[in-house]
Protein backbone atom coordinates (compact mmCIF):
# COMPACT_ATOMS: atom_id res chain seq x y z
CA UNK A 1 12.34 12.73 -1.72
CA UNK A 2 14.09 11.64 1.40
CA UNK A 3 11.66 8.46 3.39
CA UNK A 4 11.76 8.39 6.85
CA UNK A 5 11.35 4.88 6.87
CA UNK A 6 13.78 2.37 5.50
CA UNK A 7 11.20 -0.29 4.89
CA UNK A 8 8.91 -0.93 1.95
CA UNK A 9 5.16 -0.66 3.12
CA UNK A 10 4.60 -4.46 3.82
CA UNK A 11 0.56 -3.89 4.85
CA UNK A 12 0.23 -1.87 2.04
CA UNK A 13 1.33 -4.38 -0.54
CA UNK A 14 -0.91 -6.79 1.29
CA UNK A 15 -3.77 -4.78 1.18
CA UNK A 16 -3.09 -4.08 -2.46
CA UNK A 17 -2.28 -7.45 -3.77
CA UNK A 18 -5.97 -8.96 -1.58
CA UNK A 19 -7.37 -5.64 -3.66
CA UNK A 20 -6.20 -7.00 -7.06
CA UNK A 21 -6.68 -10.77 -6.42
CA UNK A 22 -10.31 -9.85 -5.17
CA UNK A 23 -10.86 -8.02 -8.66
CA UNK A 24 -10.82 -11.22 -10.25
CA UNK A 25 -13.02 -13.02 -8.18
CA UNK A 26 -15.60 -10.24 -7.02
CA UNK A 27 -17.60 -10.27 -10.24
CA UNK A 28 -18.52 -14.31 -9.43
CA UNK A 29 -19.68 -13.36 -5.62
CA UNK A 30 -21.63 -10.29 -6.73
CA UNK A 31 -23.58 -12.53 -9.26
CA UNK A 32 -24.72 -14.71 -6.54
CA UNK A 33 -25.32 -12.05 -4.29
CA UNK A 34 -22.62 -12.32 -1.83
CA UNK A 35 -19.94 -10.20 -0.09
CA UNK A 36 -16.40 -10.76 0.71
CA UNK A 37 -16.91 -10.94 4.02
CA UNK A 38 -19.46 -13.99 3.19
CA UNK A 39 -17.71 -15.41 1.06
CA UNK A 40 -14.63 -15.95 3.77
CA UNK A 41 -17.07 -17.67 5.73
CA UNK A 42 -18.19 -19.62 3.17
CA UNK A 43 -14.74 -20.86 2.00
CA UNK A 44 -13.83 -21.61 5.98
CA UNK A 45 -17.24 -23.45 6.20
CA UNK A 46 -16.65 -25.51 3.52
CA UNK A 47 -13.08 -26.69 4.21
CA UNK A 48 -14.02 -27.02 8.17
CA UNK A 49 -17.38 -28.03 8.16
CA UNK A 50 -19.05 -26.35 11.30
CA UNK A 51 -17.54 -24.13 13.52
CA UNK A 52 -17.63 -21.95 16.77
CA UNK A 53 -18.32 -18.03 15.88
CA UNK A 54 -14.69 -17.16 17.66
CA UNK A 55 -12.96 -19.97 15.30
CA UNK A 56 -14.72 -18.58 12.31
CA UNK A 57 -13.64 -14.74 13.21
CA UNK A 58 -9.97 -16.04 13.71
CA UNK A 59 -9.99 -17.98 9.97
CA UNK A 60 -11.72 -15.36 8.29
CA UNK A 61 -10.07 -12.13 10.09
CA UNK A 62 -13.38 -10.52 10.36
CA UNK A 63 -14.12 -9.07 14.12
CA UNK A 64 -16.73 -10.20 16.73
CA UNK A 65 -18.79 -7.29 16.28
CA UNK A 66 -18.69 -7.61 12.41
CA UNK A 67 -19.17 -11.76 12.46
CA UNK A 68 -22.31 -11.23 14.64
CA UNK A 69 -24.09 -8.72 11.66
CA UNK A 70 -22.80 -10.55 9.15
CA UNK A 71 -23.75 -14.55 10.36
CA UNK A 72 -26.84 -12.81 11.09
CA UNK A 73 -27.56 -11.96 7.56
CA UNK A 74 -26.53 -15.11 6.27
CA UNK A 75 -28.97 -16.91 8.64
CA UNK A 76 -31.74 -14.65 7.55
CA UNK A 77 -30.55 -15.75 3.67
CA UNK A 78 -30.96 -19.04 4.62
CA UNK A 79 -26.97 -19.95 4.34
CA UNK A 80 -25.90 -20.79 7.14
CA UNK A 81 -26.99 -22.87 10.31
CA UNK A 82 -26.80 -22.29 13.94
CA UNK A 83 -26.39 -25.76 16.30
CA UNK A 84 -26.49 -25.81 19.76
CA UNK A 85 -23.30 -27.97 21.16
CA UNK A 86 -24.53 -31.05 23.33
CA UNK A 87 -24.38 -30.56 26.93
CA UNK A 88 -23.19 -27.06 26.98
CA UNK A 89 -25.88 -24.06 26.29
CA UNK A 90 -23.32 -21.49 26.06
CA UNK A 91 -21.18 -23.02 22.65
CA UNK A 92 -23.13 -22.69 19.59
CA UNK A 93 -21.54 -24.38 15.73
CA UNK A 94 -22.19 -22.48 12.95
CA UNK A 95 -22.06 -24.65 9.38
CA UNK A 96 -23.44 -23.97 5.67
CA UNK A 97 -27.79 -24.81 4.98
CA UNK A 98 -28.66 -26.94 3.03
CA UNK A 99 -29.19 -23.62 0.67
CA UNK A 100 -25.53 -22.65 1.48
CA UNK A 101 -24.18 -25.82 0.35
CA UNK A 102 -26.60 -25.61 -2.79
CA UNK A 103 -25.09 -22.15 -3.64
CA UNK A 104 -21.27 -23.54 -2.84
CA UNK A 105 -21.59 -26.24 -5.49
CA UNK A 106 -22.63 -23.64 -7.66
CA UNK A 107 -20.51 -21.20 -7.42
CA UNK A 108 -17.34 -23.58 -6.75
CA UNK A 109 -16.56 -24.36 -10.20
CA UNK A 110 -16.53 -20.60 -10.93
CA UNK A 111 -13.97 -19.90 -8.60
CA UNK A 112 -11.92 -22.68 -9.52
CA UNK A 113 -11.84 -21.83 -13.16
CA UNK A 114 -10.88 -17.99 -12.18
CA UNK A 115 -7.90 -19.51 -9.85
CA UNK A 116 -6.93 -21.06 -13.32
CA UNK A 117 -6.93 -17.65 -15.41
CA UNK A 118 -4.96 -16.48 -12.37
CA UNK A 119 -2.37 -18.98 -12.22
CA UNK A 120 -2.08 -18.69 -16.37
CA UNK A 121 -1.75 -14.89 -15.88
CA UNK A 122 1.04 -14.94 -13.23
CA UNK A 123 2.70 -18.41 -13.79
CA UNK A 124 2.02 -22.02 -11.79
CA UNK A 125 5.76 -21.32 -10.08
CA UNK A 126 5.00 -17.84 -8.82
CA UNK A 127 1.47 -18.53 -7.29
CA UNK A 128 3.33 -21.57 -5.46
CA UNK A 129 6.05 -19.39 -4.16
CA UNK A 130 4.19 -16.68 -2.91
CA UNK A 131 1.88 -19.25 -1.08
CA UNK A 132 4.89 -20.86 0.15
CA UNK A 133 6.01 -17.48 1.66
CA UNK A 134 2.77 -16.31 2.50
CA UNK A 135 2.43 -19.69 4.60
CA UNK A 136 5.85 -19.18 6.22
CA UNK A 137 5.03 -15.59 7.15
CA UNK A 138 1.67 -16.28 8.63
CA UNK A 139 3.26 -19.46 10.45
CA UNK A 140 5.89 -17.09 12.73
CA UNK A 141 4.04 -16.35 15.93
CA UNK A 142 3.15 -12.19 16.96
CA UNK A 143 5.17 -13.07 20.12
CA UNK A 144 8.43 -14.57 18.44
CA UNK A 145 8.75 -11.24 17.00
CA UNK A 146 10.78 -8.88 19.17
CA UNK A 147 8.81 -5.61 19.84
CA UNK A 148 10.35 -1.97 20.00
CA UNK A 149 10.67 -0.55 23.72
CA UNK A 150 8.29 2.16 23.72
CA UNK A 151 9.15 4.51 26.55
């Protein structure tokens, strides 16, 4: 069969390899109820602490419109927190309940033990390199990359 396209399908092996690393970790979040999308938001949460809605879309590459259903739910599950930012209305921080934080300490060790049948499955030296790469990938800047003139 003749391709069109030189290149390998990079978003497609992305989008494959978050499909089979999520495999091994989906079975944990559906036993305590929660979805990927919540569970990117925990993760962020509990590395950053609180944060703005618009810093927790850009960590957790979920959209505005999706962030605003989805905190929604988790305040209404008693997760997460809404707190209004001294001296300016507008800004609200958004950071785990004291619930959310109960169900991260739970749920924590889980994950961390599944990361470890992960890294014995693939090997320490190949999880580090393709975080390494991964890291260096994400780290160029959209704009550093020349675009094709489009007439």
């Amino acid at each position: 069969m003749n391709h069109r396209i030189a290149y390998r399908n990079l978003p497609q092996l992305f989008l494959k390899a978050r499909a089979n690393l999520m495999s091994h970790f989906r079975p944990i979040l559906s036993r305590f109820g929660l979805t990927d999308q919540q569970w990117r938001i925990f993760r962020v949460l509990d590395e950053h602490g609180q944060l703005e809605p618009r810093e927790l879309c850009d960590l957790c590459q979920i959209s505005s419109p999706s962030m605003a259903g989805v905190l929604k739910r988790m305040e209404e599950l008693d997760l997460i927190r809404r707190c209004d930012v001294k001296g300016d209305q507008r800004r609200v921080l958004i950071a785990l309940s004291e619930q959310g934080d109960a169900l991260m300490l739970k749920i924590a060790p889980l994950i961390d033990m599944q990361y470890q049948h992960v890294e014995q499955a693939f090997g320490s030296e190949a999880i580090d390199e393709l975080i390494a790469a991964l890291e260096r990938f994400n780290e160029v800047k959209t704009e550093a990359v020349e675009q094709v003139a489009l007439d």
